[in-house]
Protein backbone atom coordinates (compact mmCIF):
# COMPACT_ATOMS: atom_id res chain seq x y z
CA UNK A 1 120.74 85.19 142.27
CA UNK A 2 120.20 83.00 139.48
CA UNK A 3 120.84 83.99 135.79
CA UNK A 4 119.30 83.28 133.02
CA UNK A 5 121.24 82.69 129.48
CA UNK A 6 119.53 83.23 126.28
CA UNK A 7 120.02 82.47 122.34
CA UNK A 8 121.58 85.91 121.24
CA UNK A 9 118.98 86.06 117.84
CA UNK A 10 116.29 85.62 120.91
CA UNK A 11 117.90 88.75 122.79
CA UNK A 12 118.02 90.65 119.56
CA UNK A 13 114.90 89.73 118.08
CA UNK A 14 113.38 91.19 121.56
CA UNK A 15 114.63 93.72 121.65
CA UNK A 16 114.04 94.75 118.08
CA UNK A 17 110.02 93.83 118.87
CA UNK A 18 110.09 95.73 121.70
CA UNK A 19 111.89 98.84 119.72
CA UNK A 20 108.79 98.70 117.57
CA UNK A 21 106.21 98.37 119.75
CA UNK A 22 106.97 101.42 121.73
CA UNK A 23 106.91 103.12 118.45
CA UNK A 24 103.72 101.69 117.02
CA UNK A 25 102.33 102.69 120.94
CA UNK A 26 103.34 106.12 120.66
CA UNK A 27 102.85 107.08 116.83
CA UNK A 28 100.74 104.45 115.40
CA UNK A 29 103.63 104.07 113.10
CA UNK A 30 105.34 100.95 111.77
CA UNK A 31 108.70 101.41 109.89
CA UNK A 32 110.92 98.18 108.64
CA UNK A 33 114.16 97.76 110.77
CA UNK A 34 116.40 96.42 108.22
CA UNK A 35 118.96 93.46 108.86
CA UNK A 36 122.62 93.17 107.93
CA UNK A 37 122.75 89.54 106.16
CA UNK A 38 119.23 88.97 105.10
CA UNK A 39 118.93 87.96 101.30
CA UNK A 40 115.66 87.68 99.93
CA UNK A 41 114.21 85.78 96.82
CA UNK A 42 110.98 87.40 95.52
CA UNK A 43 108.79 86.48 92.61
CA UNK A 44 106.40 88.51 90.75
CA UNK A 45 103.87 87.79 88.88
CA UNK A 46 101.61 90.24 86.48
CA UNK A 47 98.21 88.52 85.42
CA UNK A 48 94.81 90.15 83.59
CA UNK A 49 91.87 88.90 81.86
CA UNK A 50 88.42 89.79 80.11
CA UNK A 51 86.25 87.21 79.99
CA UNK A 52 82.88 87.15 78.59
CA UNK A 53 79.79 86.58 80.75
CA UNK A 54 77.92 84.93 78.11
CA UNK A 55 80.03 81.82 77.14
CA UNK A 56 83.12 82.28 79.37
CA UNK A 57 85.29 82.68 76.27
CA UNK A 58 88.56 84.82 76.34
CA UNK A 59 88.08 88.46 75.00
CA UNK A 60 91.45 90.11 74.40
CA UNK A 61 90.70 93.27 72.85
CA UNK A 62 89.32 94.57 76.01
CA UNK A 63 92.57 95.98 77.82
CA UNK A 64 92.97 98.95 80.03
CA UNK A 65 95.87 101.01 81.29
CA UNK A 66 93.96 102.70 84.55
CA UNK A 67 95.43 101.65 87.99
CA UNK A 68 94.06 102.48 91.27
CA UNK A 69 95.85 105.15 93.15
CA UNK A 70 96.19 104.38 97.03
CA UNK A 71 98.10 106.71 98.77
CA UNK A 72 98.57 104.49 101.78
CA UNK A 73 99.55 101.24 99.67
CA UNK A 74 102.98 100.96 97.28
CA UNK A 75 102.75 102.64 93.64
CA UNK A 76 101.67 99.96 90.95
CA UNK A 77 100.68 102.13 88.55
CA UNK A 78 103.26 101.02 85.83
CA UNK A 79 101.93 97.20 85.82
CA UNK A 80 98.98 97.94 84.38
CA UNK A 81 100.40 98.47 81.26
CA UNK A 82 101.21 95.14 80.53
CA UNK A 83 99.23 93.49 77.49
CA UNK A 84 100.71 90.32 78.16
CA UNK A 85 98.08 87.80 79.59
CA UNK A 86 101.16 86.90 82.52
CA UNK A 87 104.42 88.41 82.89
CA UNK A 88 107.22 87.07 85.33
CA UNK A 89 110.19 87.91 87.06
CA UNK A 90 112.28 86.85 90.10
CA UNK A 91 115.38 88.42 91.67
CA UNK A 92 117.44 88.50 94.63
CA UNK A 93 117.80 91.40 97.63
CA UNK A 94 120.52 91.32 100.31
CA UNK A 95 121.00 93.90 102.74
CA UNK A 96 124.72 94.58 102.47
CA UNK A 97 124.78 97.65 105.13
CA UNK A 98 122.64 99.24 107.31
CA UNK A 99 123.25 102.44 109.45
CA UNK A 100 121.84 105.99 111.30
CA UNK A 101 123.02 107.29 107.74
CA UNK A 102 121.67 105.01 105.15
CA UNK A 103 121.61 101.61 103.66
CA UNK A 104 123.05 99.59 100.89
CA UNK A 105 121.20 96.28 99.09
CA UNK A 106 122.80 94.11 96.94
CA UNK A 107 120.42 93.37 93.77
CA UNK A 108 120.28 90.55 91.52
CA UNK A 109 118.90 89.47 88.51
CA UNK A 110 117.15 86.13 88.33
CA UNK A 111 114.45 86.67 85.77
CA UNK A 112 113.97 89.79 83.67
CA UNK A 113 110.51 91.11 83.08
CA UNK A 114 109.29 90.71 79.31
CA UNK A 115 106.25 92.60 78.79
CA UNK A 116 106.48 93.13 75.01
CA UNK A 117 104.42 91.06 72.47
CA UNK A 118 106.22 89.32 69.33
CA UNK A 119 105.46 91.32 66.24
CA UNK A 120 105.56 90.53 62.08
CA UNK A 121 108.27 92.85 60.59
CA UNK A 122 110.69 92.77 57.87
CA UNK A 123 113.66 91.08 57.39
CA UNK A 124 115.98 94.03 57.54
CA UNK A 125 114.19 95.05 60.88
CA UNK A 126 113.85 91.40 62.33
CA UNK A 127 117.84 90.98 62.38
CA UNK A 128 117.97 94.46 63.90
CA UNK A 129 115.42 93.45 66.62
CA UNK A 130 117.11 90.13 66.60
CA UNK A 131 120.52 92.07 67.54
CA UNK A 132 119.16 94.21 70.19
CA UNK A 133 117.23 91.29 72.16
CA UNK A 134 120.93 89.50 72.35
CA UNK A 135 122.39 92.89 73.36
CA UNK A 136 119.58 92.82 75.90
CA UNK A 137 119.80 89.30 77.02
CA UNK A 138 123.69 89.91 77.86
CA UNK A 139 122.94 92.56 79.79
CA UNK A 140 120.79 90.62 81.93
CA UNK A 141 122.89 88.43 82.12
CA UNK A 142 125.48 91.08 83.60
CA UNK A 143 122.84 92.28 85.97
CA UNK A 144 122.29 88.19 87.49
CA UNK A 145 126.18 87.81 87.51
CA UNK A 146 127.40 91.66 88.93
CA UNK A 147 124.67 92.44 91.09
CA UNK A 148 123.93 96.24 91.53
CA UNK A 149 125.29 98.16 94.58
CA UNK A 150 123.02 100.71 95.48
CA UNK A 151 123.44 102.56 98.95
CA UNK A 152 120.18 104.32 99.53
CA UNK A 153 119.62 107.54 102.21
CA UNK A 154 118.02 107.15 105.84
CA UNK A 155 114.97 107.65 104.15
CA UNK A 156 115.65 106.04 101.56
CA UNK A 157 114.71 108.73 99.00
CA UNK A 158 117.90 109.20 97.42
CA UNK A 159 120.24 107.01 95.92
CA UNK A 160 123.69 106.15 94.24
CA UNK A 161 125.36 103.11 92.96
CA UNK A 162 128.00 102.18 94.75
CA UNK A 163 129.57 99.61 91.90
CA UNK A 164 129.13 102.25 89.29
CA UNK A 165 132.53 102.01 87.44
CA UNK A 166 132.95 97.96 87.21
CA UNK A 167 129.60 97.92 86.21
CA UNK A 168 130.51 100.72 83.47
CA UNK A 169 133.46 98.61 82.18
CA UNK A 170 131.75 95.26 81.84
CA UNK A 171 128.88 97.23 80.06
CA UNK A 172 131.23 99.05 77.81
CA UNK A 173 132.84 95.38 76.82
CA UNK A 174 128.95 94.15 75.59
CA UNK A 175 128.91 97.29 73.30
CA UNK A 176 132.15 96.81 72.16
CA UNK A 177 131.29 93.28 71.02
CA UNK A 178 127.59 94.12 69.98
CA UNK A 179 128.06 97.44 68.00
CA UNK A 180 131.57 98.27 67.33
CA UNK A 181 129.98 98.23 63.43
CA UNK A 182 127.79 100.66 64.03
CA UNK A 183 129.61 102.90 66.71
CA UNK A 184 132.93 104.34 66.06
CA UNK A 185 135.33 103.12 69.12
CA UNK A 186 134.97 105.28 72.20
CA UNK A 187 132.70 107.55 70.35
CA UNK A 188 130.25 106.96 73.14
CA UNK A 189 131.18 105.35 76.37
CA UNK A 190 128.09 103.46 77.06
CA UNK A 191 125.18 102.07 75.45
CA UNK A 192 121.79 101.74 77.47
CA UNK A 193 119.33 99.03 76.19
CA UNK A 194 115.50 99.72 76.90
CA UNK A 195 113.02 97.76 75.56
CA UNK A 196 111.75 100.84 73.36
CA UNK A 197 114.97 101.14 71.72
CA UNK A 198 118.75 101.47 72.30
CA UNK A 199 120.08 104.83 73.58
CA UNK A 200 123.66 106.18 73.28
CA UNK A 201 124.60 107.73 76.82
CA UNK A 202 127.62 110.31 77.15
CA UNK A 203 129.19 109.70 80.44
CA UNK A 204 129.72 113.48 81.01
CA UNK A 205 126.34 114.09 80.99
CA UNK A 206 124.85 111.03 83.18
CA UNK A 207 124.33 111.39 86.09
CA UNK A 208 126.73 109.12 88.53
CA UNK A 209 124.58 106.23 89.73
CA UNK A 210 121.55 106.75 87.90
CA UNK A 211 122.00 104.60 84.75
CA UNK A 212 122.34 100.86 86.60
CA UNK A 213 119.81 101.19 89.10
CA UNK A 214 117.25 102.53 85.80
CA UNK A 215 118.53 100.07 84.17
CA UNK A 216 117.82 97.13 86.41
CA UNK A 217 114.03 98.58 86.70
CA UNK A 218 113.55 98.26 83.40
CA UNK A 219 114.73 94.57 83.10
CA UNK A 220 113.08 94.21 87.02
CA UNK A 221 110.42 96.65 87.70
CA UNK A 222 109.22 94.72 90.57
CA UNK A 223 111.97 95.83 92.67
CA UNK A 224 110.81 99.51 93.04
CA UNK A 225 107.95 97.48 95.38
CA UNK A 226 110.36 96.43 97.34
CA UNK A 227 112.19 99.60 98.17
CA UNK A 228 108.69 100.98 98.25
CA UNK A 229 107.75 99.16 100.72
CA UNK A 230 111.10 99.41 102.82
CA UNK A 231 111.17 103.17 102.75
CA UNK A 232 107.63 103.73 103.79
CA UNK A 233 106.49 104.23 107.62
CA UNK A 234 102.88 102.69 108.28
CA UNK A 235 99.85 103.87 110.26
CA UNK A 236 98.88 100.87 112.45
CA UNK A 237 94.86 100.75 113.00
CA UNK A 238 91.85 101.49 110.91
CA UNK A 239 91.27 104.83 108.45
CA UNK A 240 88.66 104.93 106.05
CA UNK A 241 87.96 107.85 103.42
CA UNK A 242 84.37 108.39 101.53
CA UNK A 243 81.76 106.18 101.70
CA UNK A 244 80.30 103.13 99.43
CA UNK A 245 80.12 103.97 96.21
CA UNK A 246 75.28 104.00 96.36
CA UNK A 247 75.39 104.93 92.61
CA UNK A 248 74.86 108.76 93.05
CA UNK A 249 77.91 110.48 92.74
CA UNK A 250 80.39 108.58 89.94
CA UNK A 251 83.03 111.13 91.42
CA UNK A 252 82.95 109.27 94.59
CA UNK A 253 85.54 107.48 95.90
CA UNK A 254 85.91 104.73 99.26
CA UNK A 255 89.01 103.85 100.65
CA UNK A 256 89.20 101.10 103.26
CA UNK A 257 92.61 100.57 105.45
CA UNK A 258 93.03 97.89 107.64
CA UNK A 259 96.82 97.75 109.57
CA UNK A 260 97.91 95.87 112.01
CA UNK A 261 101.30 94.71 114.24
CA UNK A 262 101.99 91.78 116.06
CA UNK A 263 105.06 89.72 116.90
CA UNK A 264 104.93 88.22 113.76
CA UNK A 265 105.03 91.16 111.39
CA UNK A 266 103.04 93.66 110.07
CA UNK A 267 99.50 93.45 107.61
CA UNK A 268 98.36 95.85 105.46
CA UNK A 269 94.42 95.38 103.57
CA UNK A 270 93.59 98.30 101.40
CA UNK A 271 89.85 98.26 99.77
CA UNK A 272 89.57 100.44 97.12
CA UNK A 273 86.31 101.49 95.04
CA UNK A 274 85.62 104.27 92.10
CA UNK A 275 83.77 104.81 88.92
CA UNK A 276 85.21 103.65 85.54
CA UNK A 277 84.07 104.36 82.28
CA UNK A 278 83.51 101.74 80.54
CA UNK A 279 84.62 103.08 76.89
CA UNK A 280 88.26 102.93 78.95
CA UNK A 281 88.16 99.25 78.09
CA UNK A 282 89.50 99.29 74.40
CA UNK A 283 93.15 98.25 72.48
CA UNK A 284 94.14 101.21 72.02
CA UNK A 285 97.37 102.21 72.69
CA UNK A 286 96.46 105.73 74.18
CA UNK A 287 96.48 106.33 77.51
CA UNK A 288 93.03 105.91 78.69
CA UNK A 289 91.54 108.53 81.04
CA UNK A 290 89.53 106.11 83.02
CA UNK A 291 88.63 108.40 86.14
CA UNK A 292 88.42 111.52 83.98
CA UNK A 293 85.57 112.86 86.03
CA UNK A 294 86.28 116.51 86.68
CA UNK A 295 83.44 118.48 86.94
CA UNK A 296 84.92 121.18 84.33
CA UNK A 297 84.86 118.01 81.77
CA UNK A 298 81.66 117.67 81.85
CA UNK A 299 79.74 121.24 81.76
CA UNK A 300 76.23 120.96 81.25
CA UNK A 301 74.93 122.55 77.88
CA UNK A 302 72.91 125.18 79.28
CA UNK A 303 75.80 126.11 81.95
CA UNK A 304 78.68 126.97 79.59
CA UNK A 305 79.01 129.44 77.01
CA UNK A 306 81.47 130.00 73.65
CA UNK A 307 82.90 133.34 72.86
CA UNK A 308 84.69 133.90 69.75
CA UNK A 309 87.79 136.43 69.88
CA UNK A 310 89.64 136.59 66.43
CA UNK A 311 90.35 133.04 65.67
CA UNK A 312 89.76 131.76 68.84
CA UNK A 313 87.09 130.13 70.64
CA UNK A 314 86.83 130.15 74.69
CA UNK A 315 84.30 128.71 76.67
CA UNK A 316 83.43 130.50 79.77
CA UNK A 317 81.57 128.41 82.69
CA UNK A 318 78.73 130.74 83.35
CA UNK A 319 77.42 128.46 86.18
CA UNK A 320 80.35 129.75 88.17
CA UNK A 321 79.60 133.82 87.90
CA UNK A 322 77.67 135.54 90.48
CA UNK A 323 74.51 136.79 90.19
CA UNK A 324 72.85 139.87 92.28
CA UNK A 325 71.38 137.29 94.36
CA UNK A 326 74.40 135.88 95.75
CA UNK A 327 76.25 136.20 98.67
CA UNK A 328 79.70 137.45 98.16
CA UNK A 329 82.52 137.07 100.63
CA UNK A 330 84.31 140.75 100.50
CA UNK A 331 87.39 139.30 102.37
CA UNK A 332 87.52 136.62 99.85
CA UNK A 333 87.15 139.45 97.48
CA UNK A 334 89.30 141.91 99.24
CA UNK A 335 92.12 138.84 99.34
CA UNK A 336 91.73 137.96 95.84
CA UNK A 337 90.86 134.38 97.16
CA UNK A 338 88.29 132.50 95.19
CA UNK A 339 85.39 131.62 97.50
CA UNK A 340 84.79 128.00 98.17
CA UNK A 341 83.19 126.27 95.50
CA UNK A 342 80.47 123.04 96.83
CA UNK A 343 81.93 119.95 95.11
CA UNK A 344 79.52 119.25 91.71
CA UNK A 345 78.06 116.05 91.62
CA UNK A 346 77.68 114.29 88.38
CA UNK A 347 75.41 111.26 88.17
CA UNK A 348 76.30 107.63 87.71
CA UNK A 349 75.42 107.03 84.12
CA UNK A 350 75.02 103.50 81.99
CA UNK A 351 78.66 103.32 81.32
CA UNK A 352 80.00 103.55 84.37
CA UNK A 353 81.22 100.80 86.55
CA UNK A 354 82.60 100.28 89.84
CA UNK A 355 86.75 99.67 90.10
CA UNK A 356 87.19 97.32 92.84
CA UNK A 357 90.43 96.95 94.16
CA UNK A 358 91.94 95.21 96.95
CA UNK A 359 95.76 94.60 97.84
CA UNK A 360 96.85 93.15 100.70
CA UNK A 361 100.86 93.29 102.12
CA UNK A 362 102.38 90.68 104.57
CA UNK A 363 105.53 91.63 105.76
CA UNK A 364 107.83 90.59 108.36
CA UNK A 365 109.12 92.81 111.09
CA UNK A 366 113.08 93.46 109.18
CA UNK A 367 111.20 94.49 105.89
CA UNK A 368 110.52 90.68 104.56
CA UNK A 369 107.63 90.95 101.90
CA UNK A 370 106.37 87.32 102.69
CA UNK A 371 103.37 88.43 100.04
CA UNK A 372 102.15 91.26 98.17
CA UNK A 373 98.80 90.91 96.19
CA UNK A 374 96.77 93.74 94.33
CA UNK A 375 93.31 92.38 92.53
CA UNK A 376 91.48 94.42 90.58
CA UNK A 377 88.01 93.67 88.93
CA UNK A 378 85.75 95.73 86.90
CA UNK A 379 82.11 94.02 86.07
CA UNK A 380 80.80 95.38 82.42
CA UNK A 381 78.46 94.90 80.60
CA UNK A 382 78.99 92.14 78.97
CA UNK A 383 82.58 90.88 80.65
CA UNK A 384 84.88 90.58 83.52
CA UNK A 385 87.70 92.44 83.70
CA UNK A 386 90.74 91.44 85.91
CA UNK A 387 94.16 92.38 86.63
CA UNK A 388 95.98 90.39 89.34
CA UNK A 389 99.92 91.18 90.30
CA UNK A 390 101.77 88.69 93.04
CA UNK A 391 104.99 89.27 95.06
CA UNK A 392 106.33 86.72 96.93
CA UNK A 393 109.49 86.51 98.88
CA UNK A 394 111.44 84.16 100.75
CA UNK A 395 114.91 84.05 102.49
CA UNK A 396 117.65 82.36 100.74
């Protein structure tokens, strides 16, 4: 009998593809199988523009904060705050540990994210501001030179940092050095910089292993996609929920999901339309309801009612009381169970426009994102509207 020798990495890599294709035959399902070793760069990049349809020129007070919500794809809801026309950041991720039990990553700074625009101010408050963004540059600094050790769950749904206490010295030394005017020595133990402000955390009242990992969000916010897209277990094949958007119904919603496994890793393409309305598309710094389209918010004159008690005013929705000429479901009744109510359908009107989204996720079978994209584009009346956001990884 002849035998036949093999590479080990081809043995393992084998038998790690045939691991998931027995699951992905069984369940449909696609979960990352991490690798001891494995450091990954990734880049990400934050992008959005308005530009007019008449002459092509740049509009910039046309920004939005709605994001699409995909249950299916990774959250990305807090990039689409960023008023910046491009934001960047890159960092590093090594899988330190891997087990039934949990896992540990090793993350690095490269790049921090710097979404805030330069402002006119004072003196007195420029050499505060002035102070803080050196306070906050050191920091990153300590993030890209002590990378965070952050050991996760099985599922990845729970976390602590493993490197808590150096991390808590070398911080403590920065606000010695930064502040020891302003604080009184060991009057506070550590000082958390956020790009909103400076905060003064007691350690008896934070939270072991919560303060790093926050804080290397805030300077990376990118890496919550990767985790995000580590922890999460895939359905391989085609779903799809609602139909087109025809222009009857701006509650409508169409969701288009396209998954698929092969030997050389997994694909994800999410389609994604709504309505938006258009008045969504200001500078304001409010949050903007965008896909505010409850049926409640938008009772029709001669359906609603006010009654005045004292000093105040409620409005009842007569549309939903029942008349003698109803049918009323006793056991519903009986229960104290609201019968079923037939979803209210609100027409499309001239301000509202279709969200298009579309995101599509490359990654490798050991939880690699080779590339993450998410483009969104909104047509209005008189401009385009884009927001495009890029991660891109590759091993070290």
């Amino acid at each position: 009998m002849k035998y036949i020798h093999l590479p080990l990495r081809l043995v393992f890599f084998a038998l790690m593809l045939c691991n998931t294709s027995l699951v992905s035959n069984a369940q449909s399902k696609f979960r990352p199988q991490l690798v001891v070793g494995q450091e990954i760069i990734y880049d990400f990049t934050n992008m959005w523009s308005c530009t007019s349809t008449a002459d092509g020129q740049k509009i910039t007070n046309r920004f939005a904060k709605c994001s699409p919500s995909f249950e299916e794809g990774l959250d990305i809801e807090k990039y689409y705050d960023t008023k910046k026309d491009s934001v960047h950041t890159s960092f590093a991720v090594k899988v330190v540990h891997v087990s039934p039990y949990g896992v540990t990553l090793s993350l690095r700074l490269l790049e921090p994210y710097n979404d805030k625009n330069s402002e006119e101010m004072s003196e007195e408050d420029g050499e505060r501001e002035k102070q803080e963004k050196m306070f906050e540059d050191s920091i990153s600094s300590l993030l890209g030179s002590h990378p965070v050790l952050v050991t996760y769950t099985s599922a990845m749904d729970s976390y602590i940092v493993s490197n808590n206490l150096e991390l808590a010295s070398h911080l403590y030394q920065l606000e010695q050095r930064f502040y020891k005017k302003i604080v009184k020595p060991f009057q506070y133990a550590l000082i958390y910089a956020h790009p909103d402000g400076v905060y003064l955390l007691n350690t008896g009242v934070v939270e072991k292993g919560s303060v790093f990992l926050e804080m290397f969000q805030t300077f990376c916010p990118a890496i919550e996609l990767v985790v995000d897209a580590m922890r999460k277990s895939y359905t391989i094949g085609t779903t799809v929920k609602g139909k087109p958007l025809d222009g009857s119904n701006r509650k409508a919603e169409y969701q288009k999901v396209v998954a698929s496994l092969t030997k050389d890793g997994f694909s994800q393409r999410i389609e994604g339309k709504r309505y938006v309305r258009e008045e969504a598309f200001d500078d304001s710094d409010q949050y903007s309801e965008c896909f505010l389209y409850d049926a409640d918010s938008f009772v029709e004159e001669e359906d609603s009612a006010v009654v005045t008690d004292g000093n105040y005013d409620f409005e009842t929705d007569t549309a939903g009381s029942v008349s003698v000429d109803d049918y009323v479901d006793a056991d519903s009744i009986y229960n104290n169970e609201d019968a079923p109510k037939k979803p209210k359908i609100i027409s499309v009107k001239e301000n509202d426009r279709p969200w298009c989204t579309v995101s599509q996720l490359r990654m490798s079978l050991t939880g690699i994102i080779k590339e993450y994209t998410v483009n969104t584009t909104v047509s209005l009346r008189d401009a385009v509207w884009v927001r495009r956001l890029r991660l891109v990884g590759r091993t070290k």
